[in-house]
N, C-alpha and C. Protein backbone atom coordinates (compact mmCIF):
# COMPACT_ATOMS: atom_id res chain seq x y z
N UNK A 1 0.83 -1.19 0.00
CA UNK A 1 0.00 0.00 0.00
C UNK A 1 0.87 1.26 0.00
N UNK A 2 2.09 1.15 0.51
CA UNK A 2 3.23 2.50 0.52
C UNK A 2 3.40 2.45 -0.35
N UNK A 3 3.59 1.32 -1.40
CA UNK A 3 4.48 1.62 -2.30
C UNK A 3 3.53 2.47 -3.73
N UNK A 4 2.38 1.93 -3.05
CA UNK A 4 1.38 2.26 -4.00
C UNK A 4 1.05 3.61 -4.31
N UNK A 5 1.08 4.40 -2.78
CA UNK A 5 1.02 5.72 -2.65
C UNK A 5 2.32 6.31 -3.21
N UNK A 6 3.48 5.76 -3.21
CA UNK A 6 4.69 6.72 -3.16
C UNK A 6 4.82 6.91 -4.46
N UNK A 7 4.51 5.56 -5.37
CA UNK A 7 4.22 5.18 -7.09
C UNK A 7 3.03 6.57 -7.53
N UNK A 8 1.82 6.79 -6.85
CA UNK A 8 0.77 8.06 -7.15
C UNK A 8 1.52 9.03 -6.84
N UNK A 9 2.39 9.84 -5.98
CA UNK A 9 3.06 10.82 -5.47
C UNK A 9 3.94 10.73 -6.61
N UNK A 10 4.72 10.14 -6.86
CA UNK A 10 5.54 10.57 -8.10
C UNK A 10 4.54 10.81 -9.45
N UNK A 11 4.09 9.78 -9.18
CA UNK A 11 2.88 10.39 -10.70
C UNK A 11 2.55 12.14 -11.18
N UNK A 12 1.76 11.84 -9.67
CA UNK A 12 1.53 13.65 -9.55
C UNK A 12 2.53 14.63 -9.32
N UNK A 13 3.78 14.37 -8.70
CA UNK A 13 5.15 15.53 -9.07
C UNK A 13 5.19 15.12 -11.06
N UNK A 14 5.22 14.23 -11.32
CA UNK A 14 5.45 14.53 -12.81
C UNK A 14 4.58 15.31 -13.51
N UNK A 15 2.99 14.68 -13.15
CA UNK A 15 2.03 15.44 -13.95
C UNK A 15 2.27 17.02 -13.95
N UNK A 16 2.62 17.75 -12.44
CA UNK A 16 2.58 19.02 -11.98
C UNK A 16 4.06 19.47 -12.61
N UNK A 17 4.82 18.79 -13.27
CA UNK A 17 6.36 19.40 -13.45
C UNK A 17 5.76 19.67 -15.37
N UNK A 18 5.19 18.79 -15.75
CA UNK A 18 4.84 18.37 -17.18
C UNK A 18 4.05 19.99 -17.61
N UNK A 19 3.31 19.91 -16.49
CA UNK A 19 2.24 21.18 -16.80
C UNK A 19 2.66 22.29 -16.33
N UNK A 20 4.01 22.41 -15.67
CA UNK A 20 4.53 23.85 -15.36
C UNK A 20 5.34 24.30 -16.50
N UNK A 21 6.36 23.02 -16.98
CA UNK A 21 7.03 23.10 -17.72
C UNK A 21 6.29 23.07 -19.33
N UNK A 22 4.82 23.17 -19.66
CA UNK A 22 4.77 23.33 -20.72
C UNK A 22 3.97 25.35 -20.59
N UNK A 23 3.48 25.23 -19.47
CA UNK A 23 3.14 26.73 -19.68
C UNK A 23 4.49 27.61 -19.32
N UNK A 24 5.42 27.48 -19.41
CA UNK A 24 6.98 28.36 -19.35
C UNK A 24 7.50 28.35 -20.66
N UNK A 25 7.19 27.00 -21.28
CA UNK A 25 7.35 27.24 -23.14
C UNK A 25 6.22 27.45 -24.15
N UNK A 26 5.38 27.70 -23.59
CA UNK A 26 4.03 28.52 -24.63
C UNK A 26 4.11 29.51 -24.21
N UNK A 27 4.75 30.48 -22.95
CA UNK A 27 4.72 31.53 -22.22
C UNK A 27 5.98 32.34 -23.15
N UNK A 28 7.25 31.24 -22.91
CA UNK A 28 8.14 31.73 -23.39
C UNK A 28 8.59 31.74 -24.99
N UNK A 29 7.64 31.14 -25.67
CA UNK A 29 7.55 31.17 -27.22
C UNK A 29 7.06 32.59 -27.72
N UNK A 30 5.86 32.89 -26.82
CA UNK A 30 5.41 33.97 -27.60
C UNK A 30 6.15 35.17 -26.99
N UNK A 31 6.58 35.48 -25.92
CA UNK A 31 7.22 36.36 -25.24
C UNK A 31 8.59 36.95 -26.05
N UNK A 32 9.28 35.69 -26.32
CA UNK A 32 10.78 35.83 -26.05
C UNK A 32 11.76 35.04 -27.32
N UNK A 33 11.05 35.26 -28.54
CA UNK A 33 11.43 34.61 -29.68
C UNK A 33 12.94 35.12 -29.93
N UNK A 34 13.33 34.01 -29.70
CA UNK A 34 15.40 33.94 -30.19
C UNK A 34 15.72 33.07 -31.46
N UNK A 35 16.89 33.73 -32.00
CA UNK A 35 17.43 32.96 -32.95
C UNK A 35 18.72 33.42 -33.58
N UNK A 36 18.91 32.62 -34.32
CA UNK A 36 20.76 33.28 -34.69
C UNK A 36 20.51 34.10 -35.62
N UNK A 37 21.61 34.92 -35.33
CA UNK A 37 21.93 36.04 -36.27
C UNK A 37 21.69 35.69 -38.16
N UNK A 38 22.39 34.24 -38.24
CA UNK A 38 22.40 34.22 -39.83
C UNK A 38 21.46 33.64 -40.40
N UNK A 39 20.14 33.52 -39.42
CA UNK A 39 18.97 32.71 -40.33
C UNK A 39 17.92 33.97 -40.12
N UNK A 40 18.20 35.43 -39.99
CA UNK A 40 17.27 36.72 -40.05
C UNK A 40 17.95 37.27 -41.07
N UNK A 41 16.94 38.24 -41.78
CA UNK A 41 17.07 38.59 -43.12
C UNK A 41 17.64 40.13 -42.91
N UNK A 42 19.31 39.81 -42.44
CA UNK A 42 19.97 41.11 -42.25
C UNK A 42 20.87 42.00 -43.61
N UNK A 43 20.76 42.88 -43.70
CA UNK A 43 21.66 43.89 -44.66
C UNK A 43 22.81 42.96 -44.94
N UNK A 44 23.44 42.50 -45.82
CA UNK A 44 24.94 41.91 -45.73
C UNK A 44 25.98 42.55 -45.11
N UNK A 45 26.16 43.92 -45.11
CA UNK A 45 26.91 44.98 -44.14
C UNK A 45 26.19 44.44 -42.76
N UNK A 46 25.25 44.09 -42.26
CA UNK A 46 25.44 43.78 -40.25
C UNK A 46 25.91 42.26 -40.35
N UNK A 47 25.20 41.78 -41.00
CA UNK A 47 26.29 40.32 -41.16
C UNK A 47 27.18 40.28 -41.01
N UNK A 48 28.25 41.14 -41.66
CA UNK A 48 29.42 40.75 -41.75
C UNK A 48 30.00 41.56 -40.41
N UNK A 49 29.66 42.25 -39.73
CA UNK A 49 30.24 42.96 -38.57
C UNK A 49 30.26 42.01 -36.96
N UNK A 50 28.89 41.13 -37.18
CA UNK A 50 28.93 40.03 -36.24
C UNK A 50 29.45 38.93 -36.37
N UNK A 51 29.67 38.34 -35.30
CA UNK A 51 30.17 36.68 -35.75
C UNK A 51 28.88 36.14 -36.00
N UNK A 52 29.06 34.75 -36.64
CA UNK A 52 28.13 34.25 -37.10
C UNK A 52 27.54 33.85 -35.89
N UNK A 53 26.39 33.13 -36.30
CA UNK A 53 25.36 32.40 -35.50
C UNK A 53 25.53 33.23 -33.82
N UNK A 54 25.22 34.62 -33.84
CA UNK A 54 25.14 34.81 -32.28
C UNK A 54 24.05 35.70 -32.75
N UNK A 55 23.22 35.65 -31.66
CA UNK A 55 22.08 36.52 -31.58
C UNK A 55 22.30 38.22 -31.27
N UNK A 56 21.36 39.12 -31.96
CA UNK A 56 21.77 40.10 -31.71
C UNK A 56 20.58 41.00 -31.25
N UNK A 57 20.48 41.44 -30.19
CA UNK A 57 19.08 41.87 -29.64
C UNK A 57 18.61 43.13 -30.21
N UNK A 58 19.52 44.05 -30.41
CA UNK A 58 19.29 45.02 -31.09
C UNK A 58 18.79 45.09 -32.36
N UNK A 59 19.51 44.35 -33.26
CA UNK A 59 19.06 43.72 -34.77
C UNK A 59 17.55 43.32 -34.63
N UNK A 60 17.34 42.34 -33.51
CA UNK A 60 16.33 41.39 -33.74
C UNK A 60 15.37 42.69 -33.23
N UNK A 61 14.98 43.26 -32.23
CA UNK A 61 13.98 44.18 -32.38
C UNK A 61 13.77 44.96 -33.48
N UNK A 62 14.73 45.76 -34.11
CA UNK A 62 14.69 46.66 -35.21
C UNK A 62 13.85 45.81 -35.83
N UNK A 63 14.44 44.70 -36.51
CA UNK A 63 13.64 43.64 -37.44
C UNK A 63 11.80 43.12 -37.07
N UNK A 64 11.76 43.24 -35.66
CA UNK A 64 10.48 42.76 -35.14
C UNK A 64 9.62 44.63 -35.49
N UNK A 65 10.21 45.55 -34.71
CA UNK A 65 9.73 46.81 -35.35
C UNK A 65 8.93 46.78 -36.79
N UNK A 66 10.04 46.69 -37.64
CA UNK A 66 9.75 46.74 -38.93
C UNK A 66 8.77 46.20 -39.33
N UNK A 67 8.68 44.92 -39.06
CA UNK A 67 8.10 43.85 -39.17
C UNK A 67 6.29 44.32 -39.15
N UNK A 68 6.50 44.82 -37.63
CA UNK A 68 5.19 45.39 -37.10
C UNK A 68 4.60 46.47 -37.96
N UNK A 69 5.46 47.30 -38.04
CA UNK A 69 4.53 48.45 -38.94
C UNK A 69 4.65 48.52 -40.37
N UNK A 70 5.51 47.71 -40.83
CA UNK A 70 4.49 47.11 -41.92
C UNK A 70 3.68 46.46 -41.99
N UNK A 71 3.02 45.10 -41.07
CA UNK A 71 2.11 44.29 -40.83
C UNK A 71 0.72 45.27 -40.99
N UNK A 72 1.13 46.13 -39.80
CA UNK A 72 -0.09 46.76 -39.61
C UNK A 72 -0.08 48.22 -39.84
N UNK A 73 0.73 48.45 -41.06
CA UNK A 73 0.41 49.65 -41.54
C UNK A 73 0.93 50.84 -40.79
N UNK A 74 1.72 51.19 -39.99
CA UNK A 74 1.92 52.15 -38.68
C UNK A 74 2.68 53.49 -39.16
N UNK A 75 1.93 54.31 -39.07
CA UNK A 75 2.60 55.63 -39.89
C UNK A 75 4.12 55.67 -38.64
N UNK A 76 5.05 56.61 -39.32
CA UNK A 76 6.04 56.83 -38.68
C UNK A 76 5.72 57.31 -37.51
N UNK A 77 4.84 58.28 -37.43
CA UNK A 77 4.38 58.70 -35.97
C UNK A 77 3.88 57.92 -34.92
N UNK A 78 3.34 57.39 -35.55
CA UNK A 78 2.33 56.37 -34.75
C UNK A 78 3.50 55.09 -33.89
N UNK A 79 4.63 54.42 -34.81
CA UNK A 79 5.62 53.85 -34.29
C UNK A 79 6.16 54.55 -33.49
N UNK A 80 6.74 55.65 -33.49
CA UNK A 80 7.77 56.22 -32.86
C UNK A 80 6.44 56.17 -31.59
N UNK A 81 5.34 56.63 -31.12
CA UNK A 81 4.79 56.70 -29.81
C UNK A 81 4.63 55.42 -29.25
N UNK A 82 4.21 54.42 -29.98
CA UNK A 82 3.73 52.97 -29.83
C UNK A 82 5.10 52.44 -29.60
N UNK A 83 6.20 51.71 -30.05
CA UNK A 83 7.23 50.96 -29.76
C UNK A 83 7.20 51.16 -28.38
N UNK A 84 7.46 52.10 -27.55
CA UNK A 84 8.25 52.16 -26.78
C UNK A 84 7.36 51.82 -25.53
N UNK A 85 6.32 51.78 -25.48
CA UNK A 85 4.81 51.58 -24.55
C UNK A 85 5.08 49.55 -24.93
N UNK A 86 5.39 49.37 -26.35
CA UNK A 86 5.24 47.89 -26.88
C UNK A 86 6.00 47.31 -25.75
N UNK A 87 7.29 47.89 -26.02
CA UNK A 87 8.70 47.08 -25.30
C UNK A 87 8.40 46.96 -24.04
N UNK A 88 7.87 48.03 -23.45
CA UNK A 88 7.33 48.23 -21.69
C UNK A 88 6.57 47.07 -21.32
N UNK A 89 5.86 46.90 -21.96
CA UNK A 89 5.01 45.98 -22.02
C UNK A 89 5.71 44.33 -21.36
N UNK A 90 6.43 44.08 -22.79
CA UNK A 90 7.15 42.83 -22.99
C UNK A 90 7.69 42.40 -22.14
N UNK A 91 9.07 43.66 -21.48
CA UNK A 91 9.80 43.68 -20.63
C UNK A 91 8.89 43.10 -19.28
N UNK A 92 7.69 43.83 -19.24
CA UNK A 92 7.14 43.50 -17.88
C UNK A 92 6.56 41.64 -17.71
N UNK A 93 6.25 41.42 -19.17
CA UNK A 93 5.84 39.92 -19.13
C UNK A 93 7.12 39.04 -19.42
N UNK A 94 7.95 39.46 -19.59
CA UNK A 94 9.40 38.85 -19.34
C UNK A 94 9.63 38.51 -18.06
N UNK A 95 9.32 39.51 -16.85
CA UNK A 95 9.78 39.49 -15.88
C UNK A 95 8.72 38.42 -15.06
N UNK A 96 7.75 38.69 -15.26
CA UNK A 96 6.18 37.21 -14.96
C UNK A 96 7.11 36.14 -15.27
N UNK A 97 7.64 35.90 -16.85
CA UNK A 97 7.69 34.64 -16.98
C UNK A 97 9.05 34.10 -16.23
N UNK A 98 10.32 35.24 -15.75
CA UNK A 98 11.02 34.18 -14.96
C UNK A 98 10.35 33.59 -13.73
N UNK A 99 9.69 34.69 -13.12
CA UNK A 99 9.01 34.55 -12.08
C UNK A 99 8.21 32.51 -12.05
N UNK A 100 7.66 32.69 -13.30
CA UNK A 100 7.32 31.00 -13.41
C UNK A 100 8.04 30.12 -12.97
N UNK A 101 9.10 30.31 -14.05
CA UNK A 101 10.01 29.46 -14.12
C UNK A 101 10.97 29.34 -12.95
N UNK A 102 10.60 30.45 -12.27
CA UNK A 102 11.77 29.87 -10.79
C UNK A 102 11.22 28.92 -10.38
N UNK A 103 9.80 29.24 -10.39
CA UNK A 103 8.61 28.46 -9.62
C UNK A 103 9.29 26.85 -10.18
N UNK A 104 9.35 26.64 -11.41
CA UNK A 104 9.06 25.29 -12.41
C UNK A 104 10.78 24.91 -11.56
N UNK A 105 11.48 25.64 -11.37
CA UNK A 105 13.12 25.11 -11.57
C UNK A 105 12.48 24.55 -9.78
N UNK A 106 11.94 24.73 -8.76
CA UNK A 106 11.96 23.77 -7.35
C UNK A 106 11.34 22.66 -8.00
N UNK A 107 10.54 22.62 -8.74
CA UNK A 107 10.07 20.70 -8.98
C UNK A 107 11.24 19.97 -9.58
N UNK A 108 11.98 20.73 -10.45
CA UNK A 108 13.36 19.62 -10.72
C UNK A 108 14.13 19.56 -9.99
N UNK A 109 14.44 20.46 -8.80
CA UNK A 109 15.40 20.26 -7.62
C UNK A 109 14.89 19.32 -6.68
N UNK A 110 13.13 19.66 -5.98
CA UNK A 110 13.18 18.98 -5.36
C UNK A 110 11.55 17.96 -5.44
N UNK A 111 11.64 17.05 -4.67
CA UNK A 111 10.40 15.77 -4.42
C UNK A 111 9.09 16.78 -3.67
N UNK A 112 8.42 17.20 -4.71
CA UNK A 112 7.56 17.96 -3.57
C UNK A 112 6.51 17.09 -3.72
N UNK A 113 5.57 17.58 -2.49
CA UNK A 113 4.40 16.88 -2.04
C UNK A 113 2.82 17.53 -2.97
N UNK A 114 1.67 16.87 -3.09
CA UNK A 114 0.50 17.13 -3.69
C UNK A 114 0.47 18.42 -3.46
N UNK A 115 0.39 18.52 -1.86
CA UNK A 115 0.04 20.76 -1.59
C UNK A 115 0.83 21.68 -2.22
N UNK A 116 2.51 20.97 -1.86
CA UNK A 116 3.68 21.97 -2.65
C UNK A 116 3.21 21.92 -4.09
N UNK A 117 2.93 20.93 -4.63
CA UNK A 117 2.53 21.46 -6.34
C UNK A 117 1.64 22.55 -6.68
N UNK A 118 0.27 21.54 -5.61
CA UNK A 118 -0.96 22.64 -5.82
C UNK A 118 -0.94 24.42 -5.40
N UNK A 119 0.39 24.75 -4.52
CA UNK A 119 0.97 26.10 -4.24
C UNK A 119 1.32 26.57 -5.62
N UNK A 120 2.35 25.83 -5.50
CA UNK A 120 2.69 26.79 -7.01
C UNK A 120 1.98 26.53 -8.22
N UNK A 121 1.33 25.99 -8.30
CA UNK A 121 0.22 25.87 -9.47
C UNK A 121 -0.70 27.13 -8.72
N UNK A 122 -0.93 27.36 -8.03
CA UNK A 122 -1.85 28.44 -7.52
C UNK A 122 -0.74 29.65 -7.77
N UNK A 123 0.84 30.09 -7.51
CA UNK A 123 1.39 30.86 -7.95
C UNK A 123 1.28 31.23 -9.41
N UNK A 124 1.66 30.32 -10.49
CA UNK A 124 1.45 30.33 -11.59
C UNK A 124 0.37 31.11 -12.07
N UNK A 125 -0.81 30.71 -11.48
CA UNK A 125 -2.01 31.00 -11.73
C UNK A 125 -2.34 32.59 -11.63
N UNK A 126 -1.65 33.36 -10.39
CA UNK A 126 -1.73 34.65 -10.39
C UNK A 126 -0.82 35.36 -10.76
N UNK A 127 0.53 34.73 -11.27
CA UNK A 127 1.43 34.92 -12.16
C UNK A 127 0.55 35.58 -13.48
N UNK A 128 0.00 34.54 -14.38
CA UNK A 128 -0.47 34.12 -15.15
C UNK A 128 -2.15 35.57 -15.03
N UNK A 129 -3.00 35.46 -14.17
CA UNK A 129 -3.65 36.99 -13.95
C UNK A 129 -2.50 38.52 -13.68
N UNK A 130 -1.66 38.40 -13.23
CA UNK A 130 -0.53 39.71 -13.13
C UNK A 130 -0.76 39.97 -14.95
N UNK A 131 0.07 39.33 -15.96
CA UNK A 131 0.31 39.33 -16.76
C UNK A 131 -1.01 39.78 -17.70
N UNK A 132 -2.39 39.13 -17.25
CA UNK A 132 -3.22 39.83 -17.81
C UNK A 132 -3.66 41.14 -17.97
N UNK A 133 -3.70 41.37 -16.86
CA UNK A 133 -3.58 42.59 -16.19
C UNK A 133 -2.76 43.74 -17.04
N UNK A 134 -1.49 43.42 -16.93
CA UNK A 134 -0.65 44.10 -17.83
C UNK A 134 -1.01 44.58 -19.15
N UNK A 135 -1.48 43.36 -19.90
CA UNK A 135 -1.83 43.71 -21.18
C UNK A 135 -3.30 44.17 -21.16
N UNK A 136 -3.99 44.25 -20.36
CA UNK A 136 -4.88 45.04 -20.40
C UNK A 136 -4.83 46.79 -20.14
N UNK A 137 -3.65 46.54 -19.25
CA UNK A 137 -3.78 48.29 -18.95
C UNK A 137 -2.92 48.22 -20.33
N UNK A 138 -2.12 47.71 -21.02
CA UNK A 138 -1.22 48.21 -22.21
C UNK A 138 -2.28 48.27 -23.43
N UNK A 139 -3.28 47.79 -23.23
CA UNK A 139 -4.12 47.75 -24.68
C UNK A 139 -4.88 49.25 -24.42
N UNK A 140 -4.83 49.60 -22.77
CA UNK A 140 -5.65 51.19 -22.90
C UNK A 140 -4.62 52.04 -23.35
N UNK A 141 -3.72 51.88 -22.83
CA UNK A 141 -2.75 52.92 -23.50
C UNK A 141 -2.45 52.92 -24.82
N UNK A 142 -2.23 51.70 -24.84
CA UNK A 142 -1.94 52.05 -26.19
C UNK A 142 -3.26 52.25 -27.39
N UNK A 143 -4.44 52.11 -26.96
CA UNK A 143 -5.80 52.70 -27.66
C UNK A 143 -5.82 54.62 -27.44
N UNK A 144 -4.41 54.85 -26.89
CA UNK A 144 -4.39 56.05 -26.87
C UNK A 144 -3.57 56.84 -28.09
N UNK A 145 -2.66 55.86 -28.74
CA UNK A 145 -2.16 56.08 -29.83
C UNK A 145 -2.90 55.28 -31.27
N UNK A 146 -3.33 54.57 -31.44
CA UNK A 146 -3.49 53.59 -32.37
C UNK A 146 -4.88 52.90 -32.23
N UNK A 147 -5.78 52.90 -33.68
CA UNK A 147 -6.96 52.67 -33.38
C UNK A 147 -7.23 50.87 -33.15
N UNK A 148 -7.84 50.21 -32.52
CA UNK A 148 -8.37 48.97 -31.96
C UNK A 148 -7.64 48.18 -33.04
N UNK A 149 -8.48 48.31 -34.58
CA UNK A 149 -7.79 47.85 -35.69
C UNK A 149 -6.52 47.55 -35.94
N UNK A 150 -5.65 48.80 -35.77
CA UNK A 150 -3.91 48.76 -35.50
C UNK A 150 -3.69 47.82 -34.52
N UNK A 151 -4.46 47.92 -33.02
CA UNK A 151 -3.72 47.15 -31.97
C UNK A 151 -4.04 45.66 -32.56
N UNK A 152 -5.30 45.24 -33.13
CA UNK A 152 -5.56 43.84 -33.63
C UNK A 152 -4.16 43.34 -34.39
N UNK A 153 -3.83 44.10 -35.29
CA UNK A 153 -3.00 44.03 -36.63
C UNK A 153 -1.90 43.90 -35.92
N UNK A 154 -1.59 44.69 -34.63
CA UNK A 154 0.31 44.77 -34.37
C UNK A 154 -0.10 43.75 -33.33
N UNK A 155 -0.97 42.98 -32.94
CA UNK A 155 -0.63 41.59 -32.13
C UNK A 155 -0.65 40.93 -33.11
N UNK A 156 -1.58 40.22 -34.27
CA UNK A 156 -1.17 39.39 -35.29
C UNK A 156 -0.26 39.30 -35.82
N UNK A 157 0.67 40.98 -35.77
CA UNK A 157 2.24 40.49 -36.57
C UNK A 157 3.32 40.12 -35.65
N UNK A 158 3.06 40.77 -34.48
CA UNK A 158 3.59 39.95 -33.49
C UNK A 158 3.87 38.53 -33.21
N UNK A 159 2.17 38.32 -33.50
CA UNK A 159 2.81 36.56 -33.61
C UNK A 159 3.35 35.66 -34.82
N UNK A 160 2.86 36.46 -35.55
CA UNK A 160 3.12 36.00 -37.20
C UNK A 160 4.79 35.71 -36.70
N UNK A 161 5.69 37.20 -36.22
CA UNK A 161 7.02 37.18 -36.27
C UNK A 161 7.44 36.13 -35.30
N UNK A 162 6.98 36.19 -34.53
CA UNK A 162 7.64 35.13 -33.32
C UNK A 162 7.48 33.72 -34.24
N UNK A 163 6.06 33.49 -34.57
CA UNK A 163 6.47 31.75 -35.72
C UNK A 163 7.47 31.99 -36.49
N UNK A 164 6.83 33.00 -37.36
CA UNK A 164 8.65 33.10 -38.67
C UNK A 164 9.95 32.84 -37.88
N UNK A 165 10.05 33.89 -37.04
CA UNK A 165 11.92 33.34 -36.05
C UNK A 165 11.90 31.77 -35.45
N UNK A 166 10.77 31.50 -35.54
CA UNK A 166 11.00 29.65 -34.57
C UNK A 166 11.22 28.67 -35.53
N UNK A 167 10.01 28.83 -36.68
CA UNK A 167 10.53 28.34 -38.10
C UNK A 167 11.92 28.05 -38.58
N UNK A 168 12.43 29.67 -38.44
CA UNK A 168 13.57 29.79 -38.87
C UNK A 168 15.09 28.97 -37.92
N UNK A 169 13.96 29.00 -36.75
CA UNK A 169 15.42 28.49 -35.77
C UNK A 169 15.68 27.23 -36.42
N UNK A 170 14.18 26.64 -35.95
CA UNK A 170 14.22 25.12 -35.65
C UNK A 170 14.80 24.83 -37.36
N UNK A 171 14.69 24.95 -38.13
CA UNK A 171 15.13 24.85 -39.74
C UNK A 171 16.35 24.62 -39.72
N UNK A 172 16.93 25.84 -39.08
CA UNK A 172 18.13 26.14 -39.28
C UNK A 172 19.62 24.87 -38.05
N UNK A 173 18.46 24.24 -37.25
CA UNK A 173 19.15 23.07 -36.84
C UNK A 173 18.87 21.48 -37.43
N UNK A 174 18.36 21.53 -38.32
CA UNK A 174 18.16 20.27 -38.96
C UNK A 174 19.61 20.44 -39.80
């Protein structure tokens, strides 16, 4: 009968590690899209100034910028007020998602019990409302520059870009 229970107790640390660890990479897919320098469609002049295959954060926003207001049409004005409210944004759900993931890194350190999961699954969870939150006050503000339409359009290219760079990663390691 112990062994039976101790066999369910591991069950459920896995189930609870399975499901932390997949909302930290759907969290962190759309958040935090990386990739090497030589599989983004750079000027041949920045190419050649970096080493290969290293990521370049600066590049890669410019490129996500661009990206955006052409997607969704964004007069120069309208970018120059909007980016910088965008990035605020990001930065702040960047900081949620380590917050997860510290959470996710104690189930691989340690044997926790049903409650310890169900804690931080309850952390997660208001993790996970913080973050809403965020993008809700960021969708008023930014309905202060850019009409509903625009904000629809610059989240669709948003994600459009984050697939294109994952595409491009995962491609680029086969």
């Amino acid at each position: 009968m112990l062994k039976k229970s101790m066999n369910m107790k591991q069950k459920m640390n896995n189930f609870c590690i399975q499901l932390i660890l997949t909302f930290l990479f759907l969290g962190n897919l759309l958040l935090i899209p990386t990739t090497k320098a030589s599989t983004l469609n750079l000027p041949p002049s920045s190419k050649s100034t970096y080493q290969k295959d290293k990521f370049h954060p600066t590049e890669f926003i410019q490129q996500l910028e661009d990206f955006i207001t052409k997607e969704a049409n964004l007069t120069t004005e309208e970018a120059q007020a909007f980016f910088p409210k965008f990035h605020e944004m990001k930065k702040k759900q960047r900081e949620i998602q380590k917050k997860i993931k510290r959470c996710s890194r104690r189930i691989e350190k340690e044997q926790l019990s049903e409650e310890e999961c169900n804690a931080i699954l309850n952390e997660i969870t208001n993790f996970n409302k913080q973050e809403a939150e965020i993008q809700s006050k960021a969708y008023q503000e930014w309905k202060k520059i850019l009409s509903s339409s625009k904000i629809l359009k610059v989240l669709n290219a948003d994600h459009k870009f984050g697939k294109q760079v994952f595409r491009k990663m995962t491609r680029s390691k086969k």
